[in-house]
Protein backbone atom coordinates (compact mmCIF):
# COMPACT_ATOMS: atom_id res chain seq x y z
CA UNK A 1 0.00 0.00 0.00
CA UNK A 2 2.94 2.57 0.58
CA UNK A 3 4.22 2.04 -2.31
CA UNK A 4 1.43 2.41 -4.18
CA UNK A 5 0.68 5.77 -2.63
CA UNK A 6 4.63 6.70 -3.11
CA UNK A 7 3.93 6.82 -6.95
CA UNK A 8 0.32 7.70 -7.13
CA UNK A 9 0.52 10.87 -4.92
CA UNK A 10 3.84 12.18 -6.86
CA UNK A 11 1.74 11.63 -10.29
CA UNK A 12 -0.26 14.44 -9.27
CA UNK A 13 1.55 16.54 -6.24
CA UNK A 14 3.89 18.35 -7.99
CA UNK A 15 1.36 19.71 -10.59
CA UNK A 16 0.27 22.61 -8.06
CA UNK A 17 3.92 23.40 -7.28
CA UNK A 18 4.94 24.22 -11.13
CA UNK A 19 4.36 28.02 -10.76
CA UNK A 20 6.78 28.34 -7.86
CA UNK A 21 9.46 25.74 -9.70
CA UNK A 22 9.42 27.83 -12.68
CA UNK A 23 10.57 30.80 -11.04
CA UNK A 24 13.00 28.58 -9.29
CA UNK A 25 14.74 27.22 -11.66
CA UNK A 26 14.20 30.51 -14.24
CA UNK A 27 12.11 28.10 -17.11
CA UNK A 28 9.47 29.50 -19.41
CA UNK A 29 5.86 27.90 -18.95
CA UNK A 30 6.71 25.31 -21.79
CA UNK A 31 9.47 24.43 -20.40
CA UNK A 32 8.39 23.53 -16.56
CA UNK A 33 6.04 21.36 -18.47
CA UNK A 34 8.60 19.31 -19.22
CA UNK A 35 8.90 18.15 -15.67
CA UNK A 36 5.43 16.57 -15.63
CA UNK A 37 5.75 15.32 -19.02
CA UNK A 38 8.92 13.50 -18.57
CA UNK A 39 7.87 11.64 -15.79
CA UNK A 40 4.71 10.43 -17.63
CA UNK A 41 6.65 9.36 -21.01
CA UNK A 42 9.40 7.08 -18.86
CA UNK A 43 6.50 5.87 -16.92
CA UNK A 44 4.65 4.54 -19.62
CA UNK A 45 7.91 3.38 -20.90
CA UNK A 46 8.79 1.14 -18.14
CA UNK A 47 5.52 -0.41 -17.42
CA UNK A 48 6.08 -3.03 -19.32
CA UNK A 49 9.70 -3.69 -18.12
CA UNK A 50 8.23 -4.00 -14.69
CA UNK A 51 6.39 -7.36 -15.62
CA UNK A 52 9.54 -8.98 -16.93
CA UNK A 53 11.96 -7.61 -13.96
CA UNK A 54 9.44 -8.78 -11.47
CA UNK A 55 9.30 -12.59 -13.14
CA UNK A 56 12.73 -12.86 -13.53
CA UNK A 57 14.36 -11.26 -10.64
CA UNK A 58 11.42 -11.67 -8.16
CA UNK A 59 8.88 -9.39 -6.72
CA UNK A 60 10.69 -8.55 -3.35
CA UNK A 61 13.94 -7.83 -5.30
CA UNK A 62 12.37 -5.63 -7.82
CA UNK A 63 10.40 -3.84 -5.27
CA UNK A 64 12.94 -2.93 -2.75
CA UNK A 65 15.03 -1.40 -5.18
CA UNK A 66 12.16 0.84 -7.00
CA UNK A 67 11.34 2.10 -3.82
CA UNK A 68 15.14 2.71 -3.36
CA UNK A 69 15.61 4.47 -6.62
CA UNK A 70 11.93 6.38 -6.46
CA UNK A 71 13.04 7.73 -2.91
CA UNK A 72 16.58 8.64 -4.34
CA UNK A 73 15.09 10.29 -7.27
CA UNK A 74 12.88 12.69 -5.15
CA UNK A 75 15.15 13.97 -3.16
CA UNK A 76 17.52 14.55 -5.95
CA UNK A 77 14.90 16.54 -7.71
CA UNK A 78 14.12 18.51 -4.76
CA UNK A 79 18.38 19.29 -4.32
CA UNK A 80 17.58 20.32 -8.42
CA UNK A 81 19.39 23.95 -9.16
CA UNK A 82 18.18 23.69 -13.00
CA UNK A 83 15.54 23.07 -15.68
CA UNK A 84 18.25 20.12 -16.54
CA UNK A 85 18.76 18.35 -13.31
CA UNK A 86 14.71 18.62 -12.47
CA UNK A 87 13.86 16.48 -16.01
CA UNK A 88 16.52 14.24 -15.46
CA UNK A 89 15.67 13.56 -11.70
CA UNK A 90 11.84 13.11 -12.83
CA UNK A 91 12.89 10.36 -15.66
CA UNK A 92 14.99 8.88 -12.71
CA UNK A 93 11.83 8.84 -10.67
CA UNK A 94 9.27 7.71 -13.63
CA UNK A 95 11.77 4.98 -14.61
CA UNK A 96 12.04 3.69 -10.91
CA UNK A 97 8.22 3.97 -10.11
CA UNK A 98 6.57 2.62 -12.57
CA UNK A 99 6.98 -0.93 -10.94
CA UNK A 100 5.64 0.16 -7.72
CA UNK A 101 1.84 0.00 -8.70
CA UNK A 102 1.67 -3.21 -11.19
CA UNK A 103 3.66 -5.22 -8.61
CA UNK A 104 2.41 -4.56 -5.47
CA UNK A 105 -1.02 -5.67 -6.73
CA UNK A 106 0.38 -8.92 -7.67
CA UNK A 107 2.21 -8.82 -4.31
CA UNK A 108 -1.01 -8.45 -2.93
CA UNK A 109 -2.86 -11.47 -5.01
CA UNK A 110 -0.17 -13.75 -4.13
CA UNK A 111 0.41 -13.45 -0.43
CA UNK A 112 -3.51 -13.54 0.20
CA UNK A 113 -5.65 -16.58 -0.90
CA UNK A 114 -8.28 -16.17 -3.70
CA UNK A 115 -11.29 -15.82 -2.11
CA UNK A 116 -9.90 -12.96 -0.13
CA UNK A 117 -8.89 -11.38 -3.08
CA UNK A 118 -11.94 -8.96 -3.15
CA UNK A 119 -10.94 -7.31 0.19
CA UNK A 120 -7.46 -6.95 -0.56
CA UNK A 121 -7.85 -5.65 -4.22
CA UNK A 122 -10.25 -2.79 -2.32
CA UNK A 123 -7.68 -2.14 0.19
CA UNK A 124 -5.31 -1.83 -2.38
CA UNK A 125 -7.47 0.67 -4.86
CA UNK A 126 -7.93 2.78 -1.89
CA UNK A 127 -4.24 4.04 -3.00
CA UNK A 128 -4.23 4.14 -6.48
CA UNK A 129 -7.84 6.30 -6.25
CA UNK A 130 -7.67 8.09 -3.42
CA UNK A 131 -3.47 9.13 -4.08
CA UNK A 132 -4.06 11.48 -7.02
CA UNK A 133 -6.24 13.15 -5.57
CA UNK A 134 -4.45 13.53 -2.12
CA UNK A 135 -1.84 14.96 -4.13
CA UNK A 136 -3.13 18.58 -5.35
CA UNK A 137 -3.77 19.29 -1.97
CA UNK A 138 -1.10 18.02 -0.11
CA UNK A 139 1.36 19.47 -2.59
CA UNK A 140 -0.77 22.56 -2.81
CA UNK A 141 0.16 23.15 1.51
CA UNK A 142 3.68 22.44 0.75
CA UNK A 143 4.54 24.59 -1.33
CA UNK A 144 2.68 27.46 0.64
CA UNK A 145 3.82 26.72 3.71
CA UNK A 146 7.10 25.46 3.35
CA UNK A 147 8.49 25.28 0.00
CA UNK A 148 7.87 22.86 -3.54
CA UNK A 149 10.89 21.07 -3.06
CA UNK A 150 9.07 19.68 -0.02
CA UNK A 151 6.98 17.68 -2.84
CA UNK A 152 9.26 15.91 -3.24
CA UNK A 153 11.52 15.48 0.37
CA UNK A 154 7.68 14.34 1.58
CA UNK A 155 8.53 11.20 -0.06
CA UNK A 156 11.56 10.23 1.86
CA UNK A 157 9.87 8.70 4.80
CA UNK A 158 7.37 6.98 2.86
CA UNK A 159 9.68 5.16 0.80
CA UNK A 160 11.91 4.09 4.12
CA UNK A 161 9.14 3.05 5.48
CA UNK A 162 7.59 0.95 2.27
CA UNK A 163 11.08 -0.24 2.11
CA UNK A 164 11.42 -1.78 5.52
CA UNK A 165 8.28 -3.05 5.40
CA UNK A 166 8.53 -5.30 1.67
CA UNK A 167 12.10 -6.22 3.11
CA UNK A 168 10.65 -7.33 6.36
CA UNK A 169 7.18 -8.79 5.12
CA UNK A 170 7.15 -9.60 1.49
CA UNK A 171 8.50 -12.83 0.01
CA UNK A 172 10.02 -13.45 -3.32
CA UNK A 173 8.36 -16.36 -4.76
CA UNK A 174 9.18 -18.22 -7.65
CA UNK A 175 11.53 -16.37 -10.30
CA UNK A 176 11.26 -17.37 -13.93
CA UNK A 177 14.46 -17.28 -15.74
CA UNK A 178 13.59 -19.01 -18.68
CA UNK A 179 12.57 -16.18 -20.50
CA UNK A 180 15.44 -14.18 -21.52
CA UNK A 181 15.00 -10.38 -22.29
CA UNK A 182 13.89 -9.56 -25.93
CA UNK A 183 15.82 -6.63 -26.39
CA UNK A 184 14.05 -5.16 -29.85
CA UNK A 185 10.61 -6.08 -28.40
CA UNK A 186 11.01 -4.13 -25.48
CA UNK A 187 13.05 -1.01 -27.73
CA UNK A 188 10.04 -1.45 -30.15
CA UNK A 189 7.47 -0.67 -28.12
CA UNK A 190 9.12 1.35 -25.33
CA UNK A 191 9.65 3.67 -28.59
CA UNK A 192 6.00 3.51 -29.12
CA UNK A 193 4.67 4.29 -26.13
CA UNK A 194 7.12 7.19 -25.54
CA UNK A 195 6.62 8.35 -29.24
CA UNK A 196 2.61 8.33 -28.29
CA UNK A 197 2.79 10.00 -25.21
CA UNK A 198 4.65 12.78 -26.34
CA UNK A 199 2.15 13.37 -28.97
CA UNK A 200 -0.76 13.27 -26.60
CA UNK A 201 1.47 15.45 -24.00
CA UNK A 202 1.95 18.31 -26.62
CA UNK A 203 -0.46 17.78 -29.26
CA UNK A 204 -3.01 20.66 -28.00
CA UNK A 205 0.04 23.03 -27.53
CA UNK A 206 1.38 22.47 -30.61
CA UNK A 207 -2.14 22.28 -32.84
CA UNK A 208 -2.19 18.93 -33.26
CA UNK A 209 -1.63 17.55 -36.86
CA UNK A 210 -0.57 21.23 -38.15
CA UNK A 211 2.53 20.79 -36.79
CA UNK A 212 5.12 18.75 -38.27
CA UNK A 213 6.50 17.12 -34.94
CA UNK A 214 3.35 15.96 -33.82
CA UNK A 215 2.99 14.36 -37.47
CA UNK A 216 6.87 12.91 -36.92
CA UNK A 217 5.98 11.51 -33.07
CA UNK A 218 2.88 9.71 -35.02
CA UNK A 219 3.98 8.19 -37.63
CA UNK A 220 7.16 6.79 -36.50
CA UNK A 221 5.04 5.76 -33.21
CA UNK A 222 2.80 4.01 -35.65
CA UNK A 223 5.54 2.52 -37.64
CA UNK A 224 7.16 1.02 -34.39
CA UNK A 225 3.91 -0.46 -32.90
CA UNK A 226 3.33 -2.34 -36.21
CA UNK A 227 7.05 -3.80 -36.07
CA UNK A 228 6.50 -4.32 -32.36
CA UNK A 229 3.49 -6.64 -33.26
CA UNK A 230 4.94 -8.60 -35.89
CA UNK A 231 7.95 -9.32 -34.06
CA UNK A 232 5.93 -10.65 -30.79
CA UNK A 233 3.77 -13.03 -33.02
CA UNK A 234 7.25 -14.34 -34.70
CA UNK A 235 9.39 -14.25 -31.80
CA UNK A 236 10.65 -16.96 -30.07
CA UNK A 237 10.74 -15.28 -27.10
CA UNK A 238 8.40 -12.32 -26.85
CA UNK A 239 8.80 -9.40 -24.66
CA UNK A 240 4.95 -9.81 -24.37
CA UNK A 241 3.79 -12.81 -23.78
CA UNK A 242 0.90 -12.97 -26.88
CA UNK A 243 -1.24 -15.71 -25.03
CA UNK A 244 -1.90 -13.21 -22.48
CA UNK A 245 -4.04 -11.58 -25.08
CA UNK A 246 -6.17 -15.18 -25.76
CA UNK A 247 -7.42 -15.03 -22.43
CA UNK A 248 -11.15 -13.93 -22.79
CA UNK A 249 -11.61 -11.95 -19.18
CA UNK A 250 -7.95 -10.74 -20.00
CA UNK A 251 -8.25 -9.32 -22.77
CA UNK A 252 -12.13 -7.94 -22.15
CA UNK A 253 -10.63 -6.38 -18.28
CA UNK A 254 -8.09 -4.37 -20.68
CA UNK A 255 -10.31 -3.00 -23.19
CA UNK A 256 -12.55 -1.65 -19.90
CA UNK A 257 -9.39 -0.27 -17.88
CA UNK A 258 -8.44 1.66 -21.34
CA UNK A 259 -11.55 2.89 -20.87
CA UNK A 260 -11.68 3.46 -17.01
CA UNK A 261 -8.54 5.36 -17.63
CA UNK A 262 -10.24 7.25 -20.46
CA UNK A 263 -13.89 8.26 -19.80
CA UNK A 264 -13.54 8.49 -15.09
CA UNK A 265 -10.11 10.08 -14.96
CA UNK A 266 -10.34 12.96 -17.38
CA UNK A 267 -13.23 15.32 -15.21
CA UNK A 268 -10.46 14.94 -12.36
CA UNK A 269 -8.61 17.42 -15.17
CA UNK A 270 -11.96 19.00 -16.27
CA UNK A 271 -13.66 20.15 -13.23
CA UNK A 272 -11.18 21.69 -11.13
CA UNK A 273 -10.92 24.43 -14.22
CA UNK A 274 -14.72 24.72 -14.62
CA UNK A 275 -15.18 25.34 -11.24
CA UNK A 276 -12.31 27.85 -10.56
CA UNK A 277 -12.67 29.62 -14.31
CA UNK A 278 -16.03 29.79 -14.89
CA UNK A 279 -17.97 29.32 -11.03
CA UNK A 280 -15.21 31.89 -9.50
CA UNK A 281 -14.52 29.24 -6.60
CA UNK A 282 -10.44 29.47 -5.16
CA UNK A 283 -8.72 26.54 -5.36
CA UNK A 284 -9.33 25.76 -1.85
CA UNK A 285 -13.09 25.79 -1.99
CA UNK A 286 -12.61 24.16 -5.60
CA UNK A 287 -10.29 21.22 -3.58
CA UNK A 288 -13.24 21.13 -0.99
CA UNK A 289 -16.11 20.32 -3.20
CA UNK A 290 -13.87 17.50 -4.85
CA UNK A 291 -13.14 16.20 -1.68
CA UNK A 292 -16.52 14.42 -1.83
CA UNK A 293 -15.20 12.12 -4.60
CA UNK A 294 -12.59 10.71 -1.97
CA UNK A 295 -14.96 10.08 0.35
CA UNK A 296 -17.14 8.47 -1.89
CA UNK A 297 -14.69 6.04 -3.20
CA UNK A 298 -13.24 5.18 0.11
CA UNK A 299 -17.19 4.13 0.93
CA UNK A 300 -17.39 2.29 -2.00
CA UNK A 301 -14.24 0.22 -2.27
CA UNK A 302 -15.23 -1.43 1.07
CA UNK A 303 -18.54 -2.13 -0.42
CA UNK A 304 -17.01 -3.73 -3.04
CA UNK A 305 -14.54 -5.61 -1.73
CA UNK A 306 -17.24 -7.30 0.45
CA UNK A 307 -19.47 -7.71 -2.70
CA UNK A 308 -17.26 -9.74 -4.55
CA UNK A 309 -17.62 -13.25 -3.87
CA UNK A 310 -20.74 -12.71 -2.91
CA UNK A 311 -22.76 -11.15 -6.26
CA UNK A 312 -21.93 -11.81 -9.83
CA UNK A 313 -18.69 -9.45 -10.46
CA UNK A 314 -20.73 -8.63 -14.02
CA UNK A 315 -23.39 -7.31 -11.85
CA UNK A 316 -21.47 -4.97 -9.82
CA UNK A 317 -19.27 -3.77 -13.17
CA UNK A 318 -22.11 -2.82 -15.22
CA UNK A 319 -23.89 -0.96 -12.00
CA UNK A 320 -20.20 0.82 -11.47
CA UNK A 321 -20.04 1.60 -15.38
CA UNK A 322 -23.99 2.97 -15.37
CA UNK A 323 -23.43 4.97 -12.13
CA UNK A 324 -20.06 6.03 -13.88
CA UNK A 325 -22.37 7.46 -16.88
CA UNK A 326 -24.84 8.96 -14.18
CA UNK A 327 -22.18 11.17 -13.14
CA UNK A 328 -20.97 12.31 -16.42
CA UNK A 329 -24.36 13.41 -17.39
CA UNK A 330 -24.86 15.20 -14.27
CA UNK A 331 -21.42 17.24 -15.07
CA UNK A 332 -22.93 17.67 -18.32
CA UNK A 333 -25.80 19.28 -17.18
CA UNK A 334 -23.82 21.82 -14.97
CA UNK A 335 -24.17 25.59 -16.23
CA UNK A 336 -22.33 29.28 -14.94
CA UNK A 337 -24.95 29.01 -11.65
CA UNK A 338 -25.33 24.99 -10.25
CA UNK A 339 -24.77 24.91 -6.51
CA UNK A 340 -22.51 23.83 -4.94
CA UNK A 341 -24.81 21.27 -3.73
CA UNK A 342 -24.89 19.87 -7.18
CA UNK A 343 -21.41 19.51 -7.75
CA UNK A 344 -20.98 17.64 -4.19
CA UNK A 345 -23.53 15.29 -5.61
CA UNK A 346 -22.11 14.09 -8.70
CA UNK A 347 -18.15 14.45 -7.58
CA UNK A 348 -19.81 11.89 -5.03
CA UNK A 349 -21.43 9.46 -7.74
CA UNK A 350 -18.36 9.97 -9.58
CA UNK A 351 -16.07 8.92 -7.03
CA UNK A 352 -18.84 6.08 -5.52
CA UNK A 353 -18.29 4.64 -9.66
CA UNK A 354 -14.74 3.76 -9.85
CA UNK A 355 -14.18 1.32 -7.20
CA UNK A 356 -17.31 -0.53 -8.48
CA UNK A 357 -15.21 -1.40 -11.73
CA UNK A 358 -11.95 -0.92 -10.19
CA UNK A 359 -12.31 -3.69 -7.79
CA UNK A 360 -14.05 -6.67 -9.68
CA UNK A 361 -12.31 -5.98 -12.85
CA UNK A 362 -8.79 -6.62 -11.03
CA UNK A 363 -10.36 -9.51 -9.59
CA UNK A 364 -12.19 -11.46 -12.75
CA UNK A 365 -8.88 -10.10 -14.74
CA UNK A 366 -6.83 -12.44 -13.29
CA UNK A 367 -9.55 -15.51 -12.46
CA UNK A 368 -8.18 -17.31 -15.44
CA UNK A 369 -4.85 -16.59 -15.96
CA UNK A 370 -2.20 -18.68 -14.58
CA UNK A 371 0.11 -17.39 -11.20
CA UNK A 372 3.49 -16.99 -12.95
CA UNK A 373 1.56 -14.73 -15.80
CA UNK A 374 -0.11 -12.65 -13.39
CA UNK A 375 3.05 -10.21 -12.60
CA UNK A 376 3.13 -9.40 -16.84
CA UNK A 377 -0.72 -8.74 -16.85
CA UNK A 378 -0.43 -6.39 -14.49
CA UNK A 379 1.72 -4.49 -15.86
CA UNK A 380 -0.24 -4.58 -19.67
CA UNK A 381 -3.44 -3.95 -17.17
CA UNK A 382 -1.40 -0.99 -15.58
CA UNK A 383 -0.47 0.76 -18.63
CA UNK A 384 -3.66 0.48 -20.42
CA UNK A 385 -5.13 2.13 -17.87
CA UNK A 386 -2.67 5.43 -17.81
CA UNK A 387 -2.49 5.14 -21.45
CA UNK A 388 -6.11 5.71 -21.94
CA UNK A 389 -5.89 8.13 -19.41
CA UNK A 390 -3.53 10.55 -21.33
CA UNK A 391 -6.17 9.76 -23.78
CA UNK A 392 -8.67 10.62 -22.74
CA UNK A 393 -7.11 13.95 -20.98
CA UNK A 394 -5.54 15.18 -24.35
CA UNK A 395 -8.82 14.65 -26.69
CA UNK A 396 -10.86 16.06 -24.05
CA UNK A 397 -8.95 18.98 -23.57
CA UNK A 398 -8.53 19.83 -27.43
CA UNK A 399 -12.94 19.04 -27.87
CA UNK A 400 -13.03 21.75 -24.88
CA UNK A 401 -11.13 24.21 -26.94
CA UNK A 402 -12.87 23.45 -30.39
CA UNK A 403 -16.18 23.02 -28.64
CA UNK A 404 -15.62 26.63 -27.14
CA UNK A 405 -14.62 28.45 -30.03
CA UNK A 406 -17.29 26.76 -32.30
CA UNK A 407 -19.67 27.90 -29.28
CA UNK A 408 -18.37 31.30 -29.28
CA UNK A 409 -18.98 32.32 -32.85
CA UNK A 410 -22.33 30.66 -32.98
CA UNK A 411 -23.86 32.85 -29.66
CA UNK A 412 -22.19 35.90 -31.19
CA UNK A 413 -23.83 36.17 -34.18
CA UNK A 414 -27.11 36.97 -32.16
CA UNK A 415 -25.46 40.09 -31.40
CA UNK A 416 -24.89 42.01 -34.62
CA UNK A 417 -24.16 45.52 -34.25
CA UNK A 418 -27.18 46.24 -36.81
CA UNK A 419 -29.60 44.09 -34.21
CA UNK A 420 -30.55 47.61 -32.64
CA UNK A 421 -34.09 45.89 -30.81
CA UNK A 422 -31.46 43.22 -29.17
CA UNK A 423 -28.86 45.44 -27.68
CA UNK A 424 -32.04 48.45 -26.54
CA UNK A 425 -33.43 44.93 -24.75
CA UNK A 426 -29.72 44.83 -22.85
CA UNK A 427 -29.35 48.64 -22.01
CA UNK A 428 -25.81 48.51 -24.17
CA UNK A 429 -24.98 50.63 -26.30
CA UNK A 430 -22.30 48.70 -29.10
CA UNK A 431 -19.11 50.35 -29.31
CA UNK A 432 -15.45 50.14 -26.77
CA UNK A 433 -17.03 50.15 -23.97
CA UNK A 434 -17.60 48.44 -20.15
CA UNK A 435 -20.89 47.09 -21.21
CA UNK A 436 -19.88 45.86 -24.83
CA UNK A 437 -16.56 44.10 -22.80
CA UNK A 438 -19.08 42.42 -20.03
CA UNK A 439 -21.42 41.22 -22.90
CA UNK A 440 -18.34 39.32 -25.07
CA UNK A 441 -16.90 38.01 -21.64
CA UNK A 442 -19.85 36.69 -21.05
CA UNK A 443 -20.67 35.02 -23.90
CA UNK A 444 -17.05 33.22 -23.89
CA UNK A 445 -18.11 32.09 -20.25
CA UNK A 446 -21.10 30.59 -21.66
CA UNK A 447 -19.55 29.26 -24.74
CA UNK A 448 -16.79 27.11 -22.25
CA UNK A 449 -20.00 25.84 -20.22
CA UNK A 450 -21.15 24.31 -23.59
CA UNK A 451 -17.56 23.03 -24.60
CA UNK A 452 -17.10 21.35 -21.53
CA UNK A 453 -21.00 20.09 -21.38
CA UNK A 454 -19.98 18.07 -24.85
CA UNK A 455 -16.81 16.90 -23.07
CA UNK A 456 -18.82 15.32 -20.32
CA UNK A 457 -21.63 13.66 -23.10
CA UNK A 458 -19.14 12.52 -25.12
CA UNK A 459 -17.50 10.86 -22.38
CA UNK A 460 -20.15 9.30 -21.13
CA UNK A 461 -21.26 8.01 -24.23
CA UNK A 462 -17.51 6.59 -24.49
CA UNK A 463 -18.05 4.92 -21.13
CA UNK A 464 -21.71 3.20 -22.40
CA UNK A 465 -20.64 1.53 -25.33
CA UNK A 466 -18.27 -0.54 -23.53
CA UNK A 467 -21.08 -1.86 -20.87
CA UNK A 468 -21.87 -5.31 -23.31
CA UNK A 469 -18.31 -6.04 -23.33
CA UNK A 470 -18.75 -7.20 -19.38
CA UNK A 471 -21.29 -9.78 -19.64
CA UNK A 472 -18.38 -11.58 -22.36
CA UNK A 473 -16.57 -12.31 -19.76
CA UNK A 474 -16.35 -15.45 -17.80
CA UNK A 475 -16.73 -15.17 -13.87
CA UNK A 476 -15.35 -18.30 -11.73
CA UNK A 477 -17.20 -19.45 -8.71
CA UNK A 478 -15.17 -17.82 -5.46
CA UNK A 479 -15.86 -19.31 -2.08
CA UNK A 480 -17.83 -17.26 0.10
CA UNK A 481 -15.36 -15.85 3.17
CA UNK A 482 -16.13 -15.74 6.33
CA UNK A 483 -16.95 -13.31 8.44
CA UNK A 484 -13.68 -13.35 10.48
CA UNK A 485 -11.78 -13.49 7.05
CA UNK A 486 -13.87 -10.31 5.94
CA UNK A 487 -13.29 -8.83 9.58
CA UNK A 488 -9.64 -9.00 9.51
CA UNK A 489 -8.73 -8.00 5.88
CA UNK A 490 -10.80 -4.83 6.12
């Protein structure tokens, strides 16, 4: 569980502190970016490493030392003195954690029996849910009180901690070294995915397809993925195991974590904007209202890990995915004036959603796969996940912008200069002045609250079409735990 929250929190705390390191280290807005973007791109890079380290070297052994080099890594990037040093320190620290959340989950499946693995997956999810959004906040009083490096020196006792505790607790198990590494499958698609996430990272700076590196990342990302493929279904020894991918619940869990990751991550990007540039809340108050989403998920990943085992794992996946599409049409429906009420209510449907998939998906996922291939699912199940994630975060973010200034022209062509009855109705007189500047503000405030309405419908809509998909898969009987089991896991 620490380490899980060691990378999940630092995915998201030092997001609030990239004003105050950009004065720091004397970088132009573009340029602090980089030290968010570079520890997305070697995250997604190693992801799939993780799976193969972990089989071959053991789960303890690869553990210990990602904590190791995640704990190092933060405290060399809050020592940073330049732009330099910071990107470097944050690939140190993406490369290092991106084993931390794959493997403790298998960790977790193989030190507690199967029909306990409801419970523990919900214990478990509590950290990948609940850190990311922990981290705005916490980083948020950091940096105000003490200083952003802080974001980064709060790690330290976590990871001694996490790292006395898998050395103390955690045993190896069985370590597969018949596999050896496949060195142009894993340079293949480690170029991919980097390739890919660059393009999502800077496609809505750059204008997507207009510019010519965007254009470059894709089609040389393209190129690689294709050769990646065709040498893992020719390969003697795949860097990807491809039977992985003929497992029916396997490959059905994926498609719905892509779209987890793509459709009930991106509002956690969405709404703290809406709120603080179009409802005029502060940060605080905007932190506040989503607090209700962590307190909803905490409630529901307890109900869930006590429901599974005992319902139909289809049944609680398709309510999580409906109430999931609930809350996406209630953000949809928000406008310049919902209450705060309002947005308590569906940042709490939103965050009661998640676990319901979260938690039985990692469960069925794994029902029919075999223990040794469980540590390399993860890892695919892992990166799917953040992949659709940055996804879903990039298109959503460029629809806002087209969606606005689509929105824009079309409510400002009721207000011609030559529509004298309109503008005598307003009291405005057209021209330079205060009331002429209110009346265009205002319609590019209303204009945003359409562009990010369409976000939310589309996304929903995203998250629908996947509900079939569930009843395909297979679910195994699971005995029924007791209530002492269920007593001492939670």
């Amino acid at each position: 569980m620490l380490a899980t929250i060691l990378y999940t929190v630092d995915s998201t705390i030092v997001n609030v502190a990239l004003p105050h390191m950009q004065g720091s280290l004397q970088a132009s807005q573009d340029q602090i970016a980089w030290v968010v973007t570079s520890y997305i791109v070697m995250s997604a890079i190693a992801t799939p490493l993780a799976g193969w380290l972990g089989a071959r070297f053991g789960l303890r052994s690869v553990m210990s030392i990602s904590v190791i080099g995640f704990t190092l890594g933060s405290v060399a990037c809050g020592l940073a003195t330049n732009l330099g040093a910071a990107v470097l320190f944050r690939l140190l620290q993406g490369f290092f954690g991106a084993a931390l959340v794959p493997l403790s989950q298998v960790a977790l499946l193989q030190e507690y029996p199967r029909e306990r693995h409801g419970q523990v997956m919900a214990v478990w999810a509590l950290g990948v849910m609940v850190g990311p959004i922990l981290g705005p906040t916490l980083g948020g009083y950091l940096t105000d009180t003490l200083s952003w490096r802080w974001a980064f020196f709060i790690n330290v006792p976590i990871g001694i901690v996490a790292y006395l505790g898998i050395m103390e607790s955690l045993r190896d198990g069985p370590a597969d070294r018949s596999r050896p590494f496949d060195w142009p499958g894993f340079l293949l698609l480690s170029s991919a995915l980097g390739l890919f996430q660059l393009m999502l990272d800077r496609g809505h700076t750059l204008d997507w397809f207009s510019s010519t590196e965007i254009l470059a990342e894709a089609f040389f990302g393209a190129i690689c993925l294709y050769m990646f493929v065709v040498h893992a279904l020719t390969s003697r020894h795949p860097f990807i195991d491809p039977g992985l991918f003929r497992d029916r619940n396997f490959a059905i869990a994926l498609a719905l974590m892509f779209v987890i990751g793509l459709s009930l991550l991106s509002p956690v990007v969405l709404l703290p904007s809406f709120l603080q540039s179009l409802q005029g809340y502060s940060p605080t108050q905007a932190g506040v209202l989503q607090a209700m989403r962590g307190v909803a998920s905490v409630i529901a990943l307890f109900m869930a890990g006590r429901m599974v085992g005992r319902l139909d794992s289809r049944l609680i996946i398709s309510a999580g995915i409906l109430a999931g599409v609930a809350a996406l049409e209630m953000f949809g429906g928000f406008s310049l004036d919902t209450p705060r009420r309002h947005v308590m209510l569906a940042c709490f449907v939103l965050g009661f959603c998640s676990p319901l998939v979260f938690v039985p998906l990692s469960v069925v996922a794994y029902a029919t796969l075999r223990p040794e291939q469980r540590t390399e699912a993860s890892a695919i199940l892992t990166l799917a996940r953040n992949v659709g994630s940055s996804i879903g975060i990039s298109v959503a973010v460029s629809m806002l912008a087209h969606s606005t200034q689509v929105n824009r022209s079309l409510l400002a062509e009721h207000f011609s200069a030559y529509d004298v009855s309109r503008w005598a109705a307003l009291g405005i007189e057209p021209g330079p002045n205060a009331g002429t500047a209110h009346l265009v503000g205002e319609i590019g405030r209303q204009a945003a609250a359409i562009g990010y309405a369409n976000d939310y419908h589309g996304l929903a809509l995203a998250t629908l079409v996947v509900l079939p998909l569930v009843w395909l898969m297979k679910v195994q009987a699971v005995a029924r735990p007791s209530a002492a089991e269920i007593s001492e896991v939670a």
